[in-house]
Structure formats: structure tokens, C-alpha cells
N, C-alpha and C. Protein backbone atom coordinates (compact mmCIF):
# COMPACT_ATOMS: atom_id res chain seq x y z
N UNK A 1 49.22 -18.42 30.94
CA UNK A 1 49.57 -17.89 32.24
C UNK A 1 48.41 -17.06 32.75
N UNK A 2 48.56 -16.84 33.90
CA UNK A 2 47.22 -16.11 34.96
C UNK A 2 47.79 -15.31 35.72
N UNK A 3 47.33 -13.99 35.30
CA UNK A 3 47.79 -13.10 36.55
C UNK A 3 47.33 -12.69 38.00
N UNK A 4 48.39 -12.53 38.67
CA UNK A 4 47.93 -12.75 40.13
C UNK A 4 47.03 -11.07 40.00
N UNK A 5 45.74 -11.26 40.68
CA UNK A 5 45.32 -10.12 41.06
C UNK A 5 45.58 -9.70 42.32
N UNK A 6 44.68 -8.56 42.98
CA UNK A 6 44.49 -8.07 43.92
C UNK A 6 46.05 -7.92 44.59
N UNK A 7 47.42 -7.04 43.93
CA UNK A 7 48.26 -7.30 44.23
C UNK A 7 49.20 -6.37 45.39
N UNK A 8 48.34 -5.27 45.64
CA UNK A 8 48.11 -4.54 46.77
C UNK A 8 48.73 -5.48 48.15
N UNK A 9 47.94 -6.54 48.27
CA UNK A 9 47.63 -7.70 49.28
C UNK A 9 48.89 -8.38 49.17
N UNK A 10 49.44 -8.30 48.02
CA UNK A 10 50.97 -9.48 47.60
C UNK A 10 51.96 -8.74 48.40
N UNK A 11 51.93 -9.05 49.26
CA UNK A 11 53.06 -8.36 50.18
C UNK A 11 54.04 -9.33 50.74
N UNK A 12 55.13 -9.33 50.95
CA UNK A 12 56.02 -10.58 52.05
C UNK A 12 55.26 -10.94 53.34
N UNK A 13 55.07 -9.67 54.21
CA UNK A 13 54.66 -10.08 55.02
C UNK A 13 53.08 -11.16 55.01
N UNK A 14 52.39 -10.90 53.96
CA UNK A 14 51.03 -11.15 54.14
C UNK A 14 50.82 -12.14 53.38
N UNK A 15 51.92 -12.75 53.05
CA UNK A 15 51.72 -14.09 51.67
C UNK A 15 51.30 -15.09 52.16
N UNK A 16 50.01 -15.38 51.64
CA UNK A 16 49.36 -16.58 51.77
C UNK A 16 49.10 -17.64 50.51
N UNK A 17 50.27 -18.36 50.60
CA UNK A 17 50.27 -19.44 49.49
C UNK A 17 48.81 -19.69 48.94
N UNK A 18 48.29 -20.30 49.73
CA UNK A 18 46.92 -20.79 49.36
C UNK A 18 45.52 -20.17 48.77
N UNK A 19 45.73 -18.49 49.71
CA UNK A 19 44.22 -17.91 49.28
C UNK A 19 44.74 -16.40 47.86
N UNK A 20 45.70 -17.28 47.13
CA UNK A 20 46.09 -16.39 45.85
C UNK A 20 45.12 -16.20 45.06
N UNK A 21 44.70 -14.73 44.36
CA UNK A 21 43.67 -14.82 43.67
C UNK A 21 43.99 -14.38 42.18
N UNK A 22 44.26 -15.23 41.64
CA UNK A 22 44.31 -15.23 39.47
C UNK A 22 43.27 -14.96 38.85
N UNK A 23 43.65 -14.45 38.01
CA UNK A 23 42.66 -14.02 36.77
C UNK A 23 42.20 -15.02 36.05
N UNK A 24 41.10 -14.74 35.33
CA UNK A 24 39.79 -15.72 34.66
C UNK A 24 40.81 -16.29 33.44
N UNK A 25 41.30 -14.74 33.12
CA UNK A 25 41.86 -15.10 31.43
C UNK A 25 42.98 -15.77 31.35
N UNK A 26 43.28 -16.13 29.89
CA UNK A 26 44.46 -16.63 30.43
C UNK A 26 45.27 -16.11 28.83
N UNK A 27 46.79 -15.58 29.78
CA UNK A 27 47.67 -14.89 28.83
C UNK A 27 48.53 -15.71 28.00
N UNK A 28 49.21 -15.65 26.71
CA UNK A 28 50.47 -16.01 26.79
C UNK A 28 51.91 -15.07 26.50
N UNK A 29 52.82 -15.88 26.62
CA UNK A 29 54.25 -15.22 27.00
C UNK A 29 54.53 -14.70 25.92
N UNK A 30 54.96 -13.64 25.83
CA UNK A 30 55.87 -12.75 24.84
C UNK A 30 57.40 -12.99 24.95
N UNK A 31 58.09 -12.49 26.03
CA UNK A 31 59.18 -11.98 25.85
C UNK A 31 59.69 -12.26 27.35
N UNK A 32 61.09 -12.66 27.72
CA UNK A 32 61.68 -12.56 28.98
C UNK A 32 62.54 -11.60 28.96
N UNK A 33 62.55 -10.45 29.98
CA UNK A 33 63.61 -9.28 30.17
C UNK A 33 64.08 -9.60 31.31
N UNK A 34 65.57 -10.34 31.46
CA UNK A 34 65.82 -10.34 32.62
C UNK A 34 65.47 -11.43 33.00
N UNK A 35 64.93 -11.03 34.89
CA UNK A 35 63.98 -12.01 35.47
C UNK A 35 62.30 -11.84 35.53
N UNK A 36 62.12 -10.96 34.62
CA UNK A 36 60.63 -10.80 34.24
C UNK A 36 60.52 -10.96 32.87
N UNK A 37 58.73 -11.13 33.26
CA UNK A 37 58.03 -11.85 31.92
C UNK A 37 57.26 -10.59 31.85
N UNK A 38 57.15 -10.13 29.85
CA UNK A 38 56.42 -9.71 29.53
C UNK A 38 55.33 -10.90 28.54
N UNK A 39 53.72 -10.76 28.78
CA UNK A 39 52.66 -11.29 28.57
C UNK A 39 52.56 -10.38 27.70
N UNK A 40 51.78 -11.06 26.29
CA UNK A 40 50.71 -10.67 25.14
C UNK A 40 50.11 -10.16 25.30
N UNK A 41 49.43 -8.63 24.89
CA UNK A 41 49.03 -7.53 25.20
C UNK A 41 48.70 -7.23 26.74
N UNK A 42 49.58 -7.39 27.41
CA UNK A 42 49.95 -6.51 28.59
C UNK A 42 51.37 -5.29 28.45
N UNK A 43 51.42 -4.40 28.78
CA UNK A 43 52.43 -3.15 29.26
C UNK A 43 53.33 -3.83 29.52
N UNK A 44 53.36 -3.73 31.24
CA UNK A 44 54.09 -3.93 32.68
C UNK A 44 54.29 -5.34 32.62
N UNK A 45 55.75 -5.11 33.24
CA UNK A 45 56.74 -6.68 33.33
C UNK A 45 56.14 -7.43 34.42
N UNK A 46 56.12 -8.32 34.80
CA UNK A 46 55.60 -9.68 35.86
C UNK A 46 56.61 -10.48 36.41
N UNK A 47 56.91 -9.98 37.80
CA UNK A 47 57.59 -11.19 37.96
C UNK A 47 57.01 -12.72 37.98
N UNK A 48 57.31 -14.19 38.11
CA UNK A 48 57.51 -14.80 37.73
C UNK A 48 56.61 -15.37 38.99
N UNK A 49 56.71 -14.71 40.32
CA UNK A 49 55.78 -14.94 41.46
C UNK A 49 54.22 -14.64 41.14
N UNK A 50 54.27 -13.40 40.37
CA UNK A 50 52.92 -12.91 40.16
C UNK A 50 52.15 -13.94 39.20
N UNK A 51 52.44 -14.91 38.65
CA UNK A 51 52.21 -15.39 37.49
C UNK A 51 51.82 -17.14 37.63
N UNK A 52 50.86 -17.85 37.32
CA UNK A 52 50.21 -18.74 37.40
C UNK A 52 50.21 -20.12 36.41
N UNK A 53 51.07 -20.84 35.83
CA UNK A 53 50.90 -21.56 34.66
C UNK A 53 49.56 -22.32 34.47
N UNK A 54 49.22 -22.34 33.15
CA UNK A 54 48.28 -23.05 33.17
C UNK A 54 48.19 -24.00 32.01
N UNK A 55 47.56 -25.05 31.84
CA UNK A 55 47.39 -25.62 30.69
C UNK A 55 46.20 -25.20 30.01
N UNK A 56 45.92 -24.93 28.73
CA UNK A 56 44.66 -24.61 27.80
C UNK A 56 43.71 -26.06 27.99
N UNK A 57 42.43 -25.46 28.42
CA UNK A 57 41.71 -26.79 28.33
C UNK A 57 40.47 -26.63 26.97
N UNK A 58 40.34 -27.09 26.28
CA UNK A 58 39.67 -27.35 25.25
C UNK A 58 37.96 -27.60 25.63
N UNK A 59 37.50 -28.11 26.68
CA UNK A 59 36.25 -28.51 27.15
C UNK A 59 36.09 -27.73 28.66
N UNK A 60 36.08 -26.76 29.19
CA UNK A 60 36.35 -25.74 30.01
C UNK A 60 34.91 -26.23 30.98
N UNK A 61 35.14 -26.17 32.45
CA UNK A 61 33.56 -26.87 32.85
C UNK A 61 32.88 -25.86 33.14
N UNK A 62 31.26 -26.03 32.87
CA UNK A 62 30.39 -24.71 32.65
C UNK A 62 29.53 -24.05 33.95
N UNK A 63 29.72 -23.45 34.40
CA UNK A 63 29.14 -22.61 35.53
C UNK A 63 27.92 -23.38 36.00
N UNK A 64 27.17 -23.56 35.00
CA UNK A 64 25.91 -23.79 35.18
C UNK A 64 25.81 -25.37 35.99
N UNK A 65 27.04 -26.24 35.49
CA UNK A 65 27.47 -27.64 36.11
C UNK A 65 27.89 -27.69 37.80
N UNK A 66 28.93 -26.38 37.39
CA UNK A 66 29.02 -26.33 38.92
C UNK A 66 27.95 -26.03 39.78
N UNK A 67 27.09 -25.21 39.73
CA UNK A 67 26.03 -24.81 40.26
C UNK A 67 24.59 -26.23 40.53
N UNK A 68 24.87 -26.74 39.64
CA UNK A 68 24.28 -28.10 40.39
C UNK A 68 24.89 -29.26 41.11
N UNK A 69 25.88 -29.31 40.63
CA UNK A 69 26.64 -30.17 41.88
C UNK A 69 26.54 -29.43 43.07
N UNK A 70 26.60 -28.30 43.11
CA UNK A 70 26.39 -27.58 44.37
C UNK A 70 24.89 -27.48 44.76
N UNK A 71 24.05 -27.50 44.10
CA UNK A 71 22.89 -27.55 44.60
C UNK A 71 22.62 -29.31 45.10
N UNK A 72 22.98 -30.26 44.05
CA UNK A 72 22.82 -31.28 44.29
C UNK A 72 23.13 -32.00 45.51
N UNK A 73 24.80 -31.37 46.11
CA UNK A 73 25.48 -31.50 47.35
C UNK A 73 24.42 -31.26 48.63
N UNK A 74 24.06 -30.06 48.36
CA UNK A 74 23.52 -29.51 49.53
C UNK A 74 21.64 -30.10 49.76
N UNK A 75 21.07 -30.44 48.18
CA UNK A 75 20.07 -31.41 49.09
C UNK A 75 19.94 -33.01 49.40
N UNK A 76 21.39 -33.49 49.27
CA UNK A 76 21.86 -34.50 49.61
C UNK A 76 22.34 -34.16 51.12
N UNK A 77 22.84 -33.35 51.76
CA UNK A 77 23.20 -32.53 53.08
C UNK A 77 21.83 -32.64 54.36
N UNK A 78 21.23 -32.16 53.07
CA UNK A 78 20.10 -32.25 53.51
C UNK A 78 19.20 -33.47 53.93
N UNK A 79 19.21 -34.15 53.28
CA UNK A 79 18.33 -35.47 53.35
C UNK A 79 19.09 -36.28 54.54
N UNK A 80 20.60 -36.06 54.32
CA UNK A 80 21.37 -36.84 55.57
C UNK A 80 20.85 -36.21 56.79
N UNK A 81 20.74 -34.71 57.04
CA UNK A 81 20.35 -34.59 58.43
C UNK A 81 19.14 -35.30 58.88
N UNK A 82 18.16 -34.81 57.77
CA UNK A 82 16.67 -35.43 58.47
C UNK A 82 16.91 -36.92 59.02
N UNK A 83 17.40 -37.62 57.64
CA UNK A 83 17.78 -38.97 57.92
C UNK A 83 18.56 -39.47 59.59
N UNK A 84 19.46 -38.23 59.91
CA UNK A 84 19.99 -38.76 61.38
C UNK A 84 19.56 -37.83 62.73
N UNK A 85 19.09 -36.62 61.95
CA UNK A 85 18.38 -36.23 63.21
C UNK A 85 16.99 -36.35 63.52
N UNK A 86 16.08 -36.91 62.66
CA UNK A 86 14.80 -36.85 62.98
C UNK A 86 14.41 -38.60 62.84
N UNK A 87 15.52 -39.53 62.79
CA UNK A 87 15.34 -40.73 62.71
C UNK A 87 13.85 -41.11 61.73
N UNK A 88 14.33 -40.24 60.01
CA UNK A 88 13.26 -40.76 59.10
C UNK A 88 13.93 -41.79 58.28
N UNK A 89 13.42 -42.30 57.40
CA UNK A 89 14.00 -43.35 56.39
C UNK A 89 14.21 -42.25 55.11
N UNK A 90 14.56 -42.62 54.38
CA UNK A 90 14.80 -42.17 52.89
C UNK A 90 13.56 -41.97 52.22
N UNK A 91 13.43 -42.59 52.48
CA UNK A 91 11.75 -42.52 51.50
C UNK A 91 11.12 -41.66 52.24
N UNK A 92 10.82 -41.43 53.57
CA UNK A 92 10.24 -40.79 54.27
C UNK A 92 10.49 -39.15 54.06
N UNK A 93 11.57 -39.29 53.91
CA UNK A 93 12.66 -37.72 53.56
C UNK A 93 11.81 -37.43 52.32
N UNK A 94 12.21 -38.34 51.50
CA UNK A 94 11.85 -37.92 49.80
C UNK A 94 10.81 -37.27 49.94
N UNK A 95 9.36 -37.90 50.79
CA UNK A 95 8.00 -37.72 50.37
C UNK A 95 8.47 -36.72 51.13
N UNK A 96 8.61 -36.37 52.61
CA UNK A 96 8.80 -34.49 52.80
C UNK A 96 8.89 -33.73 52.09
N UNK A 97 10.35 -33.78 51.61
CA UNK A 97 10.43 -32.65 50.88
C UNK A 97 9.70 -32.69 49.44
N UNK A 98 8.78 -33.49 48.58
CA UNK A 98 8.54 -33.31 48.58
C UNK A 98 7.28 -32.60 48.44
N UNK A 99 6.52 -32.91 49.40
CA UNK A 99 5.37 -32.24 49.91
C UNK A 99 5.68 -31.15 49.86
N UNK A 100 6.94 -30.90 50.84
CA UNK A 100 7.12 -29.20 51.32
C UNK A 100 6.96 -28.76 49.78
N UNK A 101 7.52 -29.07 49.20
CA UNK A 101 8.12 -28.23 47.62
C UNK A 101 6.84 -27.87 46.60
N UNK A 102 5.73 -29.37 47.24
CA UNK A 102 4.67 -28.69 46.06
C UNK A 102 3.55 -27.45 46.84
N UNK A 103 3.90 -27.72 48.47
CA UNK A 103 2.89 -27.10 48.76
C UNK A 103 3.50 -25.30 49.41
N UNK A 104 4.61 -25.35 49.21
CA UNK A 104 5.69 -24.19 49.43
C UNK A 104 4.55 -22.83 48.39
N UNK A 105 4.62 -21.77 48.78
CA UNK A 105 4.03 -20.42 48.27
C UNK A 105 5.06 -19.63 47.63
N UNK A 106 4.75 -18.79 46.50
CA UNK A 106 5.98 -18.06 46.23
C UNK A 106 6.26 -16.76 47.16
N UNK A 107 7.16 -15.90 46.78
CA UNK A 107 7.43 -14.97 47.59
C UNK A 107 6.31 -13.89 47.12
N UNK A 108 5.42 -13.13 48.89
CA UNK A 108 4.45 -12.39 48.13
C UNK A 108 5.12 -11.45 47.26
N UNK A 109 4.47 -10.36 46.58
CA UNK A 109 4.66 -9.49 45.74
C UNK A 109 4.73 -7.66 46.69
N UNK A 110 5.60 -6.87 47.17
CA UNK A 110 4.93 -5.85 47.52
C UNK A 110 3.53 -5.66 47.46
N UNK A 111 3.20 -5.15 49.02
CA UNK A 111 1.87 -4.25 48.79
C UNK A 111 1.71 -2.87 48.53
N UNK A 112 3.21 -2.18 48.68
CA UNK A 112 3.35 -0.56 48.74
C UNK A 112 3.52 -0.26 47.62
N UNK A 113 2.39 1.19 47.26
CA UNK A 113 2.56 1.81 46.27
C UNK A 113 3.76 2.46 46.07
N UNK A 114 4.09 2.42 44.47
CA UNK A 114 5.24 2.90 44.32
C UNK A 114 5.28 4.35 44.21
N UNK A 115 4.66 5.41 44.76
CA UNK A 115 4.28 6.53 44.73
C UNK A 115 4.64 7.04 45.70
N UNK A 116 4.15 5.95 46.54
CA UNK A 116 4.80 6.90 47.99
C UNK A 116 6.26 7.40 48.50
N UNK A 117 6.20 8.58 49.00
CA UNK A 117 7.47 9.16 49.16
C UNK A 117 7.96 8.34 49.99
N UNK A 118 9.60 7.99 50.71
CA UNK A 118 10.40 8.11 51.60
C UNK A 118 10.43 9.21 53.03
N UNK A 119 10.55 9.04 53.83
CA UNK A 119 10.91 9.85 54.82
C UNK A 119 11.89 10.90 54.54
N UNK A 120 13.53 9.94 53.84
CA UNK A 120 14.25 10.50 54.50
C UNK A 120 14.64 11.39 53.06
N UNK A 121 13.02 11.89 52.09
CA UNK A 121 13.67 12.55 50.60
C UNK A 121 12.20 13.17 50.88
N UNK A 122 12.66 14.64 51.17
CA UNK A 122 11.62 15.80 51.55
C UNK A 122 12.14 16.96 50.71
């Protein structure tokens, strides 16, 4: 199970099915009192709204995966615009970017000494 966070926000009036926000971890059930659930080292009872089922996944997908599909997405995003707004071919795209990429500079480095005071610390 997953507990609902940010529960301040869990209000009747303000319930938004969709933008619910659960916790990373994931609990399991102890004990039912009632119509609440007490969770494995948690205190405080839960109702049954606050609470998220989940299945245990054994192969959990790794941050680092998502983060390239997302990068991957977006210079695929990319290649489509050039491709329909600048009427290039694919190949044409490829060699752009990249050109741009080998001939791109890094970010300069400060030139200000780190000595110098602030204005606003006198």
C-alpha cells in the first residue's frame, strides 16, 4: 500500500481524482480497526481513501531509463520539427545536429573573483 501524501490538500471540496500524490514506499497492512487500516510501522489509522494498492514489482524501472526515453523523446521532437518546419530530410537533420553538437562550446567558467564583496553585505 502507498500513502496518500500532501494531505492538507485531501479535502472534499478539492478532490482531484487524478492529480493524487502517493508515496515512493510501499507499506504493508497490519491490522483493520473498524473502517481503518493500520500499516507496518506507521502510528495513525488510514482511512481506506488515503491509501493506494499496489502490487510488489520485483524488476522496479530505473530512473536513469526513464530519463532517456525522455531525452530520447524529445530529440526525436526535435528532428520532427526541423524535418516539417524547415523542409530538411533526415539525413540533413542528423548531419545538423550533429555539427551543432561537435562544434557547440561549453559553458564559460566565471570571470569574478571570489573575493569580491557583495553590495548588499557591508
Amino acid at each position: 500500500m502507498r500513502i496518500l501524501e500532501d494531505k492538507e490538500k485531501f479535502d472534499k471540496e478539492k478532490f482531484d481524482k487524478g492529480n493524487n500524490n502517493f508515496s515512493k514506499e510501499i507499506y504493508a497492512i497490519d491490522k483493520k480497526e473498524g473502517y481503518k487500516i493500520v500499516l507496518k510501522d506507521q502510528k495513525r489509522k488510514l482511512k481506506p481513501s488515503e491509501l493506494l494498492k499496489v502490487n510488489t514489482v520485483s524488476n522496479p524501472i530505473l530512473q536513469a531509463y526513464i530519463d532517456r526515453t525522455i531525452k530520447s523523446k524529445e530529440n526525436a521532437k526535435i528532428t520532427n520539427k526541423l524535418i516539417r518546419n524547415e523542409d530538411m530530410t533526415k539525413e540533413e537533420v542528423i548531419k545538423a545536429k550533429k555539427h551543432l553538437k561537435e562544434n557547440s562550446l561549453q559553458p564559460a567558467l566565471s570571470t569574478r573573483s571570489d573575493d569580491r564583496k557583495l553590495r548588499s553585505s557591508k
